[in-house]
Protein backbone atom coordinates (compact mmCIF):
# COMPACT_ATOMS: atom_id res chain seq x y z
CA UNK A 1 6.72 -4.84 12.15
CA UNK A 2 8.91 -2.74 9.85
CA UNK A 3 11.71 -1.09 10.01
CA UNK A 4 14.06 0.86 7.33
CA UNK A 5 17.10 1.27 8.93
CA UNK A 6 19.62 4.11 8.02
CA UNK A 7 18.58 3.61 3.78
CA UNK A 8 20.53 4.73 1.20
CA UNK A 9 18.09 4.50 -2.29
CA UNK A 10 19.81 4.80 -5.64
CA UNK A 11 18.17 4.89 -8.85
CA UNK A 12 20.10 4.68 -12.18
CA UNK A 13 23.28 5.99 -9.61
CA UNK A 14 21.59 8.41 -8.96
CA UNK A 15 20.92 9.27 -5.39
CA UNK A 16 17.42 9.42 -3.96
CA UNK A 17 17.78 9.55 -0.32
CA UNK A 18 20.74 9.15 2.27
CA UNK A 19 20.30 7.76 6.12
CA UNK A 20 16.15 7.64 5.70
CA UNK A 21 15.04 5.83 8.31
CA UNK A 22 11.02 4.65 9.28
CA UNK A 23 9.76 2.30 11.97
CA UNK A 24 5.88 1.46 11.30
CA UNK A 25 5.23 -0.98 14.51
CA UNK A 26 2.47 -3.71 14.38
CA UNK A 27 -1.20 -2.42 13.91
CA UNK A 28 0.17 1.51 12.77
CA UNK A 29 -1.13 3.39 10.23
CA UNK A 30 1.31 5.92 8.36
CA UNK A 31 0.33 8.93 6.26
CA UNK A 32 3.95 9.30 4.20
CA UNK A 33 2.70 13.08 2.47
CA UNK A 34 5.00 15.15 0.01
CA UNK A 35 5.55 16.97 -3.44
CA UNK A 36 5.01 14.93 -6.48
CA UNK A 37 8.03 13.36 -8.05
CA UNK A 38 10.10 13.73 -4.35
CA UNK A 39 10.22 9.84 -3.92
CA UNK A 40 7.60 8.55 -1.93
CA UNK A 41 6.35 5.70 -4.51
CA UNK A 42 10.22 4.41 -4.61
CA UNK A 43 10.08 4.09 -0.90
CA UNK A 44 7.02 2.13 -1.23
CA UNK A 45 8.46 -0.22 -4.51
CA UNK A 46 11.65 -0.48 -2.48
CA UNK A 47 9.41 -1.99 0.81
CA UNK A 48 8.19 -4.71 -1.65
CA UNK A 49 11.21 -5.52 -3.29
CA UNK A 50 11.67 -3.50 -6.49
CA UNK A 51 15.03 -4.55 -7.69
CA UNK A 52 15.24 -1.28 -9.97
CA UNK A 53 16.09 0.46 -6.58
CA UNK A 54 19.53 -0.12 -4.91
CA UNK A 55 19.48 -0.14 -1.05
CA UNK A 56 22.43 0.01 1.28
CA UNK A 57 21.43 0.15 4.95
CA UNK A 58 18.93 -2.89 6.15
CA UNK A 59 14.97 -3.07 5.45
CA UNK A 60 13.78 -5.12 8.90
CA UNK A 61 10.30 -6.91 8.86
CA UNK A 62 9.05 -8.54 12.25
CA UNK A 63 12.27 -8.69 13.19
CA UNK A 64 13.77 -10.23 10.09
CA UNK A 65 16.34 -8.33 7.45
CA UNK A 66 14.34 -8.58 4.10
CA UNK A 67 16.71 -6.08 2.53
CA UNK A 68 17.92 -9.23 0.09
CA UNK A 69 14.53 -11.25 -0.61
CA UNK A 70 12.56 -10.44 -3.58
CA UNK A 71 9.06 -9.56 -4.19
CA UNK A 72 7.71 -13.15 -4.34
CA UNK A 73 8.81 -13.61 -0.98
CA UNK A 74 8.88 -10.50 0.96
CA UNK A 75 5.04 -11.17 -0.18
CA UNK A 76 4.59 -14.64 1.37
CA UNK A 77 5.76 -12.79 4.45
CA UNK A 78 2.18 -10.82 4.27
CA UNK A 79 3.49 -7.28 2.57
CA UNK A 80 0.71 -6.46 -0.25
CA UNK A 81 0.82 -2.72 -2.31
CA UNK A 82 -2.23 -1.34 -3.99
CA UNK A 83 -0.73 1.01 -6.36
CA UNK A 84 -2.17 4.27 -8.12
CA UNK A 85 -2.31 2.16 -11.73
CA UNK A 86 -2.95 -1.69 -10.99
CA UNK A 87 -1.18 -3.95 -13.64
CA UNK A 88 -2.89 -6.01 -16.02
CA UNK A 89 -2.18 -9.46 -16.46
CA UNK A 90 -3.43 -10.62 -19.60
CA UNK A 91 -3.76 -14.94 -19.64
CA UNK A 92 -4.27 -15.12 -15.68
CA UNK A 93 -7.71 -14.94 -14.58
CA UNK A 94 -8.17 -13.51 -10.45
CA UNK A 95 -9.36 -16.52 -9.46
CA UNK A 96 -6.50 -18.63 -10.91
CA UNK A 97 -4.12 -16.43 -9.33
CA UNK A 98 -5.92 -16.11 -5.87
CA UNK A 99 -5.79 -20.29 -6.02
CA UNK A 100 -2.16 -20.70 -6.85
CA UNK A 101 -1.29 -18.08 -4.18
CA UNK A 102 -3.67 -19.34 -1.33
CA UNK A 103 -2.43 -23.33 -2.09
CA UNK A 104 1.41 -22.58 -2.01
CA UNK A 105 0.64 -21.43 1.54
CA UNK A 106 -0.25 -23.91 3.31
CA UNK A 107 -0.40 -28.26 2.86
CA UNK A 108 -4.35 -27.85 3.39
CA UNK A 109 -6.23 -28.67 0.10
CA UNK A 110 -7.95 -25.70 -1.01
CA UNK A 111 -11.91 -26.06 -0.68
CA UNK A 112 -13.31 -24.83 -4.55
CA UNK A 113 -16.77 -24.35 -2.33
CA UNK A 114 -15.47 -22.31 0.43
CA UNK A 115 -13.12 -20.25 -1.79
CA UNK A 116 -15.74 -19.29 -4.74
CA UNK A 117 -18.28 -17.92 -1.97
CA UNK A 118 -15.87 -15.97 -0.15
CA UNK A 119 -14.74 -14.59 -3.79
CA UNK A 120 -18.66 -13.79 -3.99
CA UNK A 121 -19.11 -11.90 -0.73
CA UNK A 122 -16.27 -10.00 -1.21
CA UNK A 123 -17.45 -8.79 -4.99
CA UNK A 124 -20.85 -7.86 -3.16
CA UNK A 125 -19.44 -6.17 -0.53
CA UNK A 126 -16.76 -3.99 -3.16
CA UNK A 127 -19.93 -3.88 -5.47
CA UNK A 128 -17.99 -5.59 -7.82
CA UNK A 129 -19.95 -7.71 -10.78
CA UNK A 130 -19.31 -11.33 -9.72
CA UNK A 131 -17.87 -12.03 -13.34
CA UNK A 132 -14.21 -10.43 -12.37
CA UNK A 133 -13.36 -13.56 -10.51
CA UNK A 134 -12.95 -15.49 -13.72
CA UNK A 135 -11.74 -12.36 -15.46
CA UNK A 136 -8.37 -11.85 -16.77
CA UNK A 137 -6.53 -9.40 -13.66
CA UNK A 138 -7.49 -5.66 -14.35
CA UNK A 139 -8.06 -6.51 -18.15
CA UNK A 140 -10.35 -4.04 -19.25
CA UNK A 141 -11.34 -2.81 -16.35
CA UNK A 142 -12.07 0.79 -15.76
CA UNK A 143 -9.96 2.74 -12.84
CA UNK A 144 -12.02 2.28 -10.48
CA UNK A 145 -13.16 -1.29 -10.96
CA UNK A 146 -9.13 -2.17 -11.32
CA UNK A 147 -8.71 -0.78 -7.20
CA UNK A 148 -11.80 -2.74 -6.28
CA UNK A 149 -10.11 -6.06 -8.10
CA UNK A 150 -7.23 -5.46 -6.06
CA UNK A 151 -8.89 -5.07 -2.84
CA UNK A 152 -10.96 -8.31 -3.77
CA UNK A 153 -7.10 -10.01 -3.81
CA UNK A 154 -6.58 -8.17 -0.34
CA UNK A 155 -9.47 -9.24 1.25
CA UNK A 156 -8.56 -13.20 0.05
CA UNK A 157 -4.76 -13.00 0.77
CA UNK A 158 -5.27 -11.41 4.31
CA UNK A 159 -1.82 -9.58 4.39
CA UNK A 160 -0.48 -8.18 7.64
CA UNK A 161 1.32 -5.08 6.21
CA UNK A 162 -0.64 -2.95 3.53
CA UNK A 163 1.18 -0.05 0.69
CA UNK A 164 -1.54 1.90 0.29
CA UNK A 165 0.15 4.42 -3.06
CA UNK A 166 -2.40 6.80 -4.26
CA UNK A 167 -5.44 4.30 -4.83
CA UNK A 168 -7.87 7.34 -4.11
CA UNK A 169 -6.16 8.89 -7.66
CA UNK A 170 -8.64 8.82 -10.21
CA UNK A 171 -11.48 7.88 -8.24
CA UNK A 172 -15.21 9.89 -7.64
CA UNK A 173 -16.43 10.23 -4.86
CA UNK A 174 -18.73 7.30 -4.31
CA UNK A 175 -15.94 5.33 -5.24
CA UNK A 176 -13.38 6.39 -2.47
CA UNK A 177 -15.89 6.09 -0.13
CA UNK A 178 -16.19 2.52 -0.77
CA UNK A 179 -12.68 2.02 -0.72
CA UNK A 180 -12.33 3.61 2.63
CA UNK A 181 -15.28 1.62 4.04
CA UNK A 182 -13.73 -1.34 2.80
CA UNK A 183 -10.14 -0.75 4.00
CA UNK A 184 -11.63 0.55 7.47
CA UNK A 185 -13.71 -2.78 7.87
CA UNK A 186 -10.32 -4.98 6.85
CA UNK A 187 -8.41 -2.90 9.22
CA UNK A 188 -11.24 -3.43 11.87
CA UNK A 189 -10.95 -7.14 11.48
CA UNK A 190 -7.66 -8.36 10.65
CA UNK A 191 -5.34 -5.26 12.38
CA UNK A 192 -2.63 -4.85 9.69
CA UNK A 193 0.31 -1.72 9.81
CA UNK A 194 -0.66 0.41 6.57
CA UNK A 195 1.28 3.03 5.01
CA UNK A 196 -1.30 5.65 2.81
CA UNK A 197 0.40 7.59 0.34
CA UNK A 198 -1.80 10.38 -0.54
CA UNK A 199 -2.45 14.15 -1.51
CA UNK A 200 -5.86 14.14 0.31
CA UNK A 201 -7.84 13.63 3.52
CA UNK A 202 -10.80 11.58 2.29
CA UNK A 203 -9.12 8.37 2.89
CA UNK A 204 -7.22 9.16 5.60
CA UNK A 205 -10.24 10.86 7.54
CA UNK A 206 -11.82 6.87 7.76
CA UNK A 207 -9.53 6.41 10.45
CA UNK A 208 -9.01 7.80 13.90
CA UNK A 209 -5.43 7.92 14.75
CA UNK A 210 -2.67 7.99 12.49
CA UNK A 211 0.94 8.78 11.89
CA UNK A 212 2.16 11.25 9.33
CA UNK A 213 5.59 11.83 7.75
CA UNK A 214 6.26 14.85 5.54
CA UNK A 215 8.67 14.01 2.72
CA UNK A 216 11.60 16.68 1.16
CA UNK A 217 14.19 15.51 -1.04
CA UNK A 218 16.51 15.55 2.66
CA UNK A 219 14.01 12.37 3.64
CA UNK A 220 11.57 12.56 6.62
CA UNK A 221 11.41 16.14 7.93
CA UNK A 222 8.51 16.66 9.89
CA UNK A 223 6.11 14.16 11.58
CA UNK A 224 3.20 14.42 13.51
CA UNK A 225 -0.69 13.74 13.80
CA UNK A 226 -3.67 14.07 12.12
CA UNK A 227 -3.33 17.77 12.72
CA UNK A 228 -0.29 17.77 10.29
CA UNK A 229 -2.01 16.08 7.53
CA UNK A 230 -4.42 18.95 7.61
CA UNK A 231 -2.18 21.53 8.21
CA UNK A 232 -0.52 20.15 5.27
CA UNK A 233 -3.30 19.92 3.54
CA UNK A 234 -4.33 23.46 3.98
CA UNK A 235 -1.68 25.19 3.85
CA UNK A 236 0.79 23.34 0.91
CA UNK A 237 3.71 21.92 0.81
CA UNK A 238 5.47 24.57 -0.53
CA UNK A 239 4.61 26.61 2.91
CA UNK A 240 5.33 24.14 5.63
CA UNK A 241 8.65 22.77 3.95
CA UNK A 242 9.69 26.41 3.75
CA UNK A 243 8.73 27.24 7.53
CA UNK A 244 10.49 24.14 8.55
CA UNK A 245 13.74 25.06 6.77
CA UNK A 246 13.48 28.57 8.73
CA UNK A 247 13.06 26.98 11.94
């Protein structure tokens, strides 16, 4: 599914990470885990195609080196990000967007019928008021209606690889719930690979088996289970990474 082979990241010249390297095969889910500020958000904006980020080394996805195509198409090719702080698009209302995006992939017409009740289900199901699909994107919206708006574009664009970057930031705890139940029942019925970046279990606890990858500023240096989230998670960052250095 994906593959970042041997990646240098720059940033402004300066120098990020050397040789990191992360396969996440079809149907995976990731835990990427580390100290604020130590990179894990670049490595998900340089999966989708930021071009602030300078790559040497090759970013494969099923099979195809991506490392060149930009955002617009590396998202055609089903990669989607849900990001701590959703944009807002003033002038472009969710359902104009959804439309544009769902009839530039494929010759079909687009039934209005079909699509606006699908758009309504989904609101229900996120508990979403029905009145964001003719809303400007994320406009006024509060956090937590902002990660239900995007996961209302998720569950109508159907993506088969999912950034997950600190969407349970900011939210109470009714609210991540819903999100979790939400991403677990997508997950249930479409299989995607996801990679969660996160400082805590509650999202990661909806599913059952996952990978995790602990991030220092040398890349990837420890990865494991479940049991390593929570070790993690108990014990600090601060501890493992300095246990790991002693080993």
């Amino acid at each position: 599914m994906l593959n970042l082979d041997n990646i240098n990241l720059y940033i402004n010249d300066k120098v990020l990470f050397k040789g990191l390297n992360l396969t996440i095969n079809e149907g995976e889910i990731h835990v990427l885990m580390g100290k604020n500020g130590i990179g894990k958000s670049s490595i998900a904006k340089t999966i989708l195609g930021d071009q602030n980020y300078k790559v040497e080394g090759h970013i494969y996805y099923n099979g195809e080196d991506i490392t060149n195509l930009n955002i617009y198409e590396r998202s055609r090719r089903g990669i989607y990000t849900i990001s701590q702080m959703p944009m807002e698009i003033e002038g472009v209302t969710n359902a104009e967007m959804l439309r544009t995006v769902i009839s530039n992939r494929t010759t079909e017409p687009l039934n209005i019928l079909k699509f606006n009740k699908e758009l309504e289900i989904i609101c229900a199901s996120l508990e979403l008021d029905k009145s964001f699909i003719h809303r400007e994107i994320n406009v006024g919206a509060s956090g937590g209606e902002k990660k239900k708006v995007e996961l209302m574009h998720m569950w109508m664009l159907k993506p088969s690889f999912i950034i997950l970057d600190e969407i349970d930031s900011g939210l109470d705890v009714d609210a991540i719930k819903l999100v979790a139940t939400s991403l677990k029942k997508y997950y249930e019925e479409y299989h995607p690979s996801i990679l969660i970046i996160t400082h805590s279990s509650t999202l990661i606890d909806t599913f059952s088996d996952y990978h995790v990858h602990l991030l220092d500023k040398e890349g990837i240096i420890m990865e494991g289970n479940q049991d390593l989230a929570h070790e993690i998670l108990t014990k600090g960052y601060k501890n493992i990474i300095k246990n790991e250095h002693l080993l």
